[in-house]
Protein backbone atom coordinates (compact mmCIF):
# COMPACT_ATOMS: atom_id res chain seq x y z
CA UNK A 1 0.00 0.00 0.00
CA UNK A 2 1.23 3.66 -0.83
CA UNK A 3 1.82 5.91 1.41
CA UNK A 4 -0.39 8.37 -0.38
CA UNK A 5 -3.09 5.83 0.07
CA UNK A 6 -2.69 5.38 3.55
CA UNK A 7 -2.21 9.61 4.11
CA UNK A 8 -3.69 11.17 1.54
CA UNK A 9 -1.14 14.16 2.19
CA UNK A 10 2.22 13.41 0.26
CA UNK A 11 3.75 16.95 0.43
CA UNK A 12 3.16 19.30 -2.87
CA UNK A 13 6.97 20.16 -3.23
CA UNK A 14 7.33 23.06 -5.25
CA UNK A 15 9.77 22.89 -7.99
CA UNK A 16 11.63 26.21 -9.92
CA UNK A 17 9.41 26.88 -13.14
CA UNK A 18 11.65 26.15 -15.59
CA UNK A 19 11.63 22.77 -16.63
CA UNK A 20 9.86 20.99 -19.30
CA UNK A 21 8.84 17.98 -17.52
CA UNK A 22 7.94 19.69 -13.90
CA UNK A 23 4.86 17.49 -13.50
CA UNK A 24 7.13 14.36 -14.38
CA UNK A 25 9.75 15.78 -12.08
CA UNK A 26 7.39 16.82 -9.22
CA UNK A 27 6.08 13.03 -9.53
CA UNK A 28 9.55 11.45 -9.31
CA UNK A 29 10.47 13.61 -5.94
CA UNK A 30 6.75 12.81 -4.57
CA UNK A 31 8.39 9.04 -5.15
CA UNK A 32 11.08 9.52 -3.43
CA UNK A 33 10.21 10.89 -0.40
CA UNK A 34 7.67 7.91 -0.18
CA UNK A 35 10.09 5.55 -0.80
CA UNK A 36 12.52 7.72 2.22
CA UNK A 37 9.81 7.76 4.39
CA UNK A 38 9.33 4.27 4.67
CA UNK A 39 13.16 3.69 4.93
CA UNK A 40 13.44 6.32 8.10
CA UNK A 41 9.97 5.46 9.99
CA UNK A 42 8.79 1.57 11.00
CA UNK A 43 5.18 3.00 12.50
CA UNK A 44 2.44 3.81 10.05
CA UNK A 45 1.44 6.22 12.74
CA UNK A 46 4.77 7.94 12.73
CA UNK A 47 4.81 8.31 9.21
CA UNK A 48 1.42 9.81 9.11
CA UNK A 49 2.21 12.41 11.39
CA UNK A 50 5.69 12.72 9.92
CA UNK A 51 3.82 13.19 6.19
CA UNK A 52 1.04 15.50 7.50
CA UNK A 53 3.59 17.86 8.96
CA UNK A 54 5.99 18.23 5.97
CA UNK A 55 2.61 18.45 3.78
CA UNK A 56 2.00 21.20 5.77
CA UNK A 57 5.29 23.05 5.42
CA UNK A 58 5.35 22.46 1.80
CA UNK A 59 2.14 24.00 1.37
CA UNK A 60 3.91 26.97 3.54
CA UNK A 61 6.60 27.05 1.45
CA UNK A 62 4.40 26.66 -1.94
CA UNK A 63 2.65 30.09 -0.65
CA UNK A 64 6.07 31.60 -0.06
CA UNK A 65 7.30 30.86 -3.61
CA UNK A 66 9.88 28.82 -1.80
CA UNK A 67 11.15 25.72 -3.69
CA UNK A 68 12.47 22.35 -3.05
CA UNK A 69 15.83 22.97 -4.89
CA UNK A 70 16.45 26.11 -2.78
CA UNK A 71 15.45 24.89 0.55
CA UNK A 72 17.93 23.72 3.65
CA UNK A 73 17.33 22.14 6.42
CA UNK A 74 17.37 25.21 8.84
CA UNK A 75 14.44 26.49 6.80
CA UNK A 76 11.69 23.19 8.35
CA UNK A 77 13.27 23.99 12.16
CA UNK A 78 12.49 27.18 11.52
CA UNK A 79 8.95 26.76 10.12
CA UNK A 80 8.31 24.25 12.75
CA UNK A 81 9.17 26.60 15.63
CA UNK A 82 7.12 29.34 14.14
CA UNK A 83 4.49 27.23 14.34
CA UNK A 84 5.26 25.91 18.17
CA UNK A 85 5.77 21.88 17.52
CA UNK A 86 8.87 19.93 17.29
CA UNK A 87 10.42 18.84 13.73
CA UNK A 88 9.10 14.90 12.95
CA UNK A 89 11.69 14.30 10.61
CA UNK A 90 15.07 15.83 9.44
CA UNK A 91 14.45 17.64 6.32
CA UNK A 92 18.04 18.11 5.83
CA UNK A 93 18.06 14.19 5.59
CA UNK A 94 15.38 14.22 2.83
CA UNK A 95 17.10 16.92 0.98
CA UNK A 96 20.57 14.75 0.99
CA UNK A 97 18.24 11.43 -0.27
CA UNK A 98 16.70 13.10 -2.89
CA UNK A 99 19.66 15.02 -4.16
CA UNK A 100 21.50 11.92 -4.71
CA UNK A 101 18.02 9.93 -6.21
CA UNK A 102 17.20 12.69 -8.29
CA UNK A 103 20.07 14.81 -9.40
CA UNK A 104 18.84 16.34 -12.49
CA UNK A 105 17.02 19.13 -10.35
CA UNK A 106 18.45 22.68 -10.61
CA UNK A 107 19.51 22.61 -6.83
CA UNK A 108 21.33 25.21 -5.10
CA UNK A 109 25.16 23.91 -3.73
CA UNK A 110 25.07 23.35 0.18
């Protein structure tokens, strides 16, 4: 079963406008973070929560015009402490994962 089936909240990650296969692109990195997800968290319930939260932020960051490529892990410690919880997840650990799985992205050097 999907993750996507089970949560129904895969984060939107928002991507720099420029390339010609963005949908394709956004679907491969949607992929990949369900594929890291179940590799860093054993409890369905942990995932949820761990999903819900980074859907959350990458809605915050789609409203922001902040992208994906651009983003660092400081940036979700941040957002979470603005918002008064505690990070479920290292972003910074997702960015590194899907760097190396997908690295035809524009992203920015660390």
């Amino acid at each position: 079963m999907s993750t996507y089936v089970i949560n129904n909240r895969i984060p939107r990650f928002p991507l720099k406008p420029h390339y010609p296969d963005r949908v394709e692109l956004q679907k491969r990195l949607e992929n990949v973070f369900q594929v890291w997800l179940k590799e860093r968290f054993i409890s369905n319930l942990v995932r949820r929560k761990t999903c819900s939260q980074l859907y959350d932020f990458s809605c915050w960051m789609e409203d922001r015009k902040h992208l994906v490529e651009t983003s660092r892990a400081a940036d979700f410690t941040a957002w979470c402490a603005s918002q008064g919880s505690q990070p479920k997840s290292d972003w910074g650990d997702f960015l590194v994962y899907a760097r190396n799985r997908i690295p035809d992205l524009a992203w920015e050097p660390l």
